[in-house]
N, C-alpha and C. Protein backbone atom coordinates (compact mmCIF):
# COMPACT_ATOMS: atom_id res chain seq x y z
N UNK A 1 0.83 -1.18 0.00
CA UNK A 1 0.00 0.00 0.00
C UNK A 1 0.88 1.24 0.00
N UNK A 2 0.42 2.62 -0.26
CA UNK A 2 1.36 3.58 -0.74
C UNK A 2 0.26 4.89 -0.08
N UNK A 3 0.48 5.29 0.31
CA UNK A 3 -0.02 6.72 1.24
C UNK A 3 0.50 8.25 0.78
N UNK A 4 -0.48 9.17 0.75
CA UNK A 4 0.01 10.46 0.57
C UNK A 4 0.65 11.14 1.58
N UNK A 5 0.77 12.41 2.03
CA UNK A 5 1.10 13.29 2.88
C UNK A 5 0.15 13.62 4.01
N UNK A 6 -0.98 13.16 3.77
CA UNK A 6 -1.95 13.40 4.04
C UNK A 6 -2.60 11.86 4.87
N UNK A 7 -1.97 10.67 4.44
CA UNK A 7 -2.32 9.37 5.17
C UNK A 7 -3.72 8.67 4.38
N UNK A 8 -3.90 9.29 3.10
CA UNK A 8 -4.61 8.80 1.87
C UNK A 8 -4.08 7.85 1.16
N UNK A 9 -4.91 6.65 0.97
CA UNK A 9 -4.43 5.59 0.14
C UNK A 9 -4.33 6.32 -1.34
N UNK A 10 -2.34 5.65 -2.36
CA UNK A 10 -2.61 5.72 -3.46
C UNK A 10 -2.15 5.13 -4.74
N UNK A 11 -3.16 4.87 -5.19
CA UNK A 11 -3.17 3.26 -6.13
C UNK A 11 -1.67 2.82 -6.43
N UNK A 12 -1.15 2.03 -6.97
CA UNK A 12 0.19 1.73 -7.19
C UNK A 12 0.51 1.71 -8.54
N UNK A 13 0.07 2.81 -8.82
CA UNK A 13 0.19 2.72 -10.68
C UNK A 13 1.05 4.11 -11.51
N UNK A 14 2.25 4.18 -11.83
CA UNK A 14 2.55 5.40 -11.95
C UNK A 14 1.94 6.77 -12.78
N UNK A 15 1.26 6.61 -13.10
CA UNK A 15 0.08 7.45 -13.73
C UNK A 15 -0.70 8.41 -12.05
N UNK A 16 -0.98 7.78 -11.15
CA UNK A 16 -1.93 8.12 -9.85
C UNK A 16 -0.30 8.49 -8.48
N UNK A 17 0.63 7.85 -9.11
CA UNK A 17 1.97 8.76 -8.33
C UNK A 17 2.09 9.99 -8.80
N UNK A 18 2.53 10.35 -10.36
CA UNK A 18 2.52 11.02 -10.38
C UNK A 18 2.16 12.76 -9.95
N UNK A 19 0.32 12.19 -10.41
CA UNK A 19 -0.46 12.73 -10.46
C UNK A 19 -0.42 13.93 -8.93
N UNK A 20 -0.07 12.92 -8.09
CA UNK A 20 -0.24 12.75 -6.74
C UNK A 20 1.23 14.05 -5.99
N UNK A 21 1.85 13.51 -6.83
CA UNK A 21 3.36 14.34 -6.73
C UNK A 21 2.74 15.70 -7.15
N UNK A 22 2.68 16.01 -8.72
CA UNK A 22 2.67 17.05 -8.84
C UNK A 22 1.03 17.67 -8.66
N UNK A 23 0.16 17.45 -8.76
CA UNK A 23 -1.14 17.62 -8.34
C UNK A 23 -1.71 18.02 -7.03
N UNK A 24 -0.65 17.29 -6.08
CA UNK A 24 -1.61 16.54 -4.89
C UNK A 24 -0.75 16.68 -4.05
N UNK A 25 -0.22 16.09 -2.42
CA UNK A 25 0.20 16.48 -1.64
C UNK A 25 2.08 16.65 -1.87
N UNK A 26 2.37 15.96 -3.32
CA UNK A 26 3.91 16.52 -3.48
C UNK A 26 4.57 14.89 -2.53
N UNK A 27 4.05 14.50 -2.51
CA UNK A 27 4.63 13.13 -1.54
C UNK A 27 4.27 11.77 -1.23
N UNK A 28 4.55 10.98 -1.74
CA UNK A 28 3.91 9.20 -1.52
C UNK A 28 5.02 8.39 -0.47
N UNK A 29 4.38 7.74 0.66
CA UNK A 29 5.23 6.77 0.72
C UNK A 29 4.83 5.05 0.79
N UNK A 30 5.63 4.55 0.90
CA UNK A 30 5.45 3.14 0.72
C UNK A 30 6.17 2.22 1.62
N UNK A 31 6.46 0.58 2.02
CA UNK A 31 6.54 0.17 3.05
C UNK A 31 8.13 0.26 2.62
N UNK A 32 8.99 1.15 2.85
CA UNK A 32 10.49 1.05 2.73
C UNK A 32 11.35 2.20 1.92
N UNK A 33 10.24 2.84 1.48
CA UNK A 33 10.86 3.81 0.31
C UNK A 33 9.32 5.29 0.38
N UNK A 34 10.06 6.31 -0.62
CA UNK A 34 9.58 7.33 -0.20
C UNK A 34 9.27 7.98 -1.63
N UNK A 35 8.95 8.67 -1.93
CA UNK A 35 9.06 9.44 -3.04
C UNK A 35 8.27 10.94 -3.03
N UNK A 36 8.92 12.49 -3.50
CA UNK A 36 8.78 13.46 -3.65
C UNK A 36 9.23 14.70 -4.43
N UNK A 37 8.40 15.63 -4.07
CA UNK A 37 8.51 16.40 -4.74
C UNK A 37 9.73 17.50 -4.40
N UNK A 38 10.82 17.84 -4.93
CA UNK A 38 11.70 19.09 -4.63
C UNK A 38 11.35 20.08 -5.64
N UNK A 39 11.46 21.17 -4.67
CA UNK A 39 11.09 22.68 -5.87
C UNK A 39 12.53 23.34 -5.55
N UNK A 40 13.23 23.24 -6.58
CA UNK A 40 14.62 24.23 -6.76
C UNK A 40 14.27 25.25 -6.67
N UNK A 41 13.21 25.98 -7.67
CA UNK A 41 13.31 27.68 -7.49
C UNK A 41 11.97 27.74 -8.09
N UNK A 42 11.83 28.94 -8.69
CA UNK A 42 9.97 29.03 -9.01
C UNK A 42 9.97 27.73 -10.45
N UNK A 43 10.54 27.59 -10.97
CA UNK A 43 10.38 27.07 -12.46
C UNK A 43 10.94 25.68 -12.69
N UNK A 44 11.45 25.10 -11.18
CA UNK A 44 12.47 23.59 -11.74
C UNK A 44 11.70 23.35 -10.53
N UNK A 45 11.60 21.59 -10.57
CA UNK A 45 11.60 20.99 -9.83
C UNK A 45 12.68 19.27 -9.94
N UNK A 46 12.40 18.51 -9.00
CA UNK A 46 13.13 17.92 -8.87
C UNK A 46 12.09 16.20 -7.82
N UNK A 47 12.23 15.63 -8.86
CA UNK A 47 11.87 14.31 -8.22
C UNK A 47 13.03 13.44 -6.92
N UNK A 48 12.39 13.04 -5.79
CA UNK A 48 13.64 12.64 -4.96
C UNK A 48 13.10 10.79 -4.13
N UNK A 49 13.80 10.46 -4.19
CA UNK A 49 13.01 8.94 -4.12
C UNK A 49 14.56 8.75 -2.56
N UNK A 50 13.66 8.15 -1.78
CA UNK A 50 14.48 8.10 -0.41
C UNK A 50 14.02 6.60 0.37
N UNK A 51 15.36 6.05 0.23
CA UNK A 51 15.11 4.50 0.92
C UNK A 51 14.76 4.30 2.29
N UNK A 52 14.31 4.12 3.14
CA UNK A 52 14.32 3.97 4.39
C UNK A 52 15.76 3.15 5.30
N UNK A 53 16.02 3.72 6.35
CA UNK A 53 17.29 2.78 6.85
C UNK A 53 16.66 1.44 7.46
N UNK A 54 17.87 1.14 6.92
CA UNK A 54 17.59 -0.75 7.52
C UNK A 54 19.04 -1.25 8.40
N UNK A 55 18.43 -1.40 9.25
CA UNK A 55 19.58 -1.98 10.54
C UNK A 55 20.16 -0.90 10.91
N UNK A 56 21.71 -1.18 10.35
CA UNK A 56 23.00 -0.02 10.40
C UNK A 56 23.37 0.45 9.35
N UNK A 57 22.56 0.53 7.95
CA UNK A 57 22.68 1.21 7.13
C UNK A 57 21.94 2.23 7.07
N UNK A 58 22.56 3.61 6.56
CA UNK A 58 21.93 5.06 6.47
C UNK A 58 20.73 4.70 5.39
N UNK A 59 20.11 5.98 5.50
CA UNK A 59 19.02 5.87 4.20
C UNK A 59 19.69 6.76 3.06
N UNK A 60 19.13 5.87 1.75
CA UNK A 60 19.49 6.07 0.51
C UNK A 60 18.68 7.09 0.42
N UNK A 61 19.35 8.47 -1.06
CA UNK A 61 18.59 9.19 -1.46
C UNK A 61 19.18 9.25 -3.23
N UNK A 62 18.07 9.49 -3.79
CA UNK A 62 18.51 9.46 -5.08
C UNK A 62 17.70 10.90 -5.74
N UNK A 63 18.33 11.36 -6.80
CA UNK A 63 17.56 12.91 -7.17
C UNK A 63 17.30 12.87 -8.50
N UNK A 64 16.42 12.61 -9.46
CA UNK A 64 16.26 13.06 -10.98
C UNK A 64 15.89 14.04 -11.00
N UNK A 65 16.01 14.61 -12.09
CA UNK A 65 15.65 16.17 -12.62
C UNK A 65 13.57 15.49 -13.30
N UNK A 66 13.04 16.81 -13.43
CA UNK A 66 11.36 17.02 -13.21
C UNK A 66 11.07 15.59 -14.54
N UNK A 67 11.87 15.38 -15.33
CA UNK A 67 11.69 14.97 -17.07
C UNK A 67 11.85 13.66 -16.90
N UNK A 68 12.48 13.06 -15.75
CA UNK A 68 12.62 11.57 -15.59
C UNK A 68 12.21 11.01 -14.76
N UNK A 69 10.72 11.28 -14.65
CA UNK A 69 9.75 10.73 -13.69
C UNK A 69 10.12 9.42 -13.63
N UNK A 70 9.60 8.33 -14.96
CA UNK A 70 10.09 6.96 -15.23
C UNK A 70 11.16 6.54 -14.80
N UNK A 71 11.85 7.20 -14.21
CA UNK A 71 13.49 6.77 -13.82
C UNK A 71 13.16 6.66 -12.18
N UNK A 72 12.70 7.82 -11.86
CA UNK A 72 12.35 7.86 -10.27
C UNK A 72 11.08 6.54 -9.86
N UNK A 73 10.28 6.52 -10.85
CA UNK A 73 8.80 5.62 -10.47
C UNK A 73 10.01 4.54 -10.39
N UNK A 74 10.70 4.14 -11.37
CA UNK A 74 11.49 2.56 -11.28
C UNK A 74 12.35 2.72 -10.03
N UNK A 75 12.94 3.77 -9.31
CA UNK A 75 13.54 3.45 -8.76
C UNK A 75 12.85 3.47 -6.90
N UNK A 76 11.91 4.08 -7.07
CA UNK A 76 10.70 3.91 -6.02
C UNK A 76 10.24 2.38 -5.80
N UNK A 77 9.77 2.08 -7.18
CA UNK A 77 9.07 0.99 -6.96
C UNK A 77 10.22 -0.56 -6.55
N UNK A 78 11.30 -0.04 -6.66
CA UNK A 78 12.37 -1.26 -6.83
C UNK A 78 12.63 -1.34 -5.33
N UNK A 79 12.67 0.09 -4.27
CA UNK A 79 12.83 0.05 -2.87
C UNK A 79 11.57 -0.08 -2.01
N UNK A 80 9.98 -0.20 -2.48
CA UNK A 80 9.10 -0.38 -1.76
C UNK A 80 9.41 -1.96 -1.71
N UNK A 81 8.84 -2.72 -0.99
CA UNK A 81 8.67 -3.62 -0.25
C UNK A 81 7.52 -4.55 -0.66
């Protein structure tokens, strides 16, 4: 299951992430992984997908630029659980 900012269920389909990112509360997470919205300045943004820590390892963060959503959804969906 995958939750907004808000503690709203949301579907697991990257079409309704998206949506959700830039539409909607700017934030999904899921059982291990994270995904959001960064705003650089008025006109860029920035997709950021964040692993959760496990044990004694730190948490992962990874950053695509606004155009490689598909890069971020794969790499979201590869750290949810």
């Amino acid at each position: 299951m995958m939750f907004n900012g808000d503690g709203l269920e949301v579907p697991k389909s990257p079409f309704a992430v998206e949506k959700e990112l830039l539409n909607g509360t700017g934030s999904v997470m899921g059982d291990g992984a994270a995904i959001y919205v960064e705003h650089l300045n008025v006109s860029e943004n920035q997709f950021v997908v964040v692993k959760s820590p496990v044990k004694d390892n730190p948490p992962e963060t990874v950053r695509f630029p606004s155009h490689q959503f598909n890069d971020a959804w794969q790499k979201f969906t590869e750290w949810v659980k």
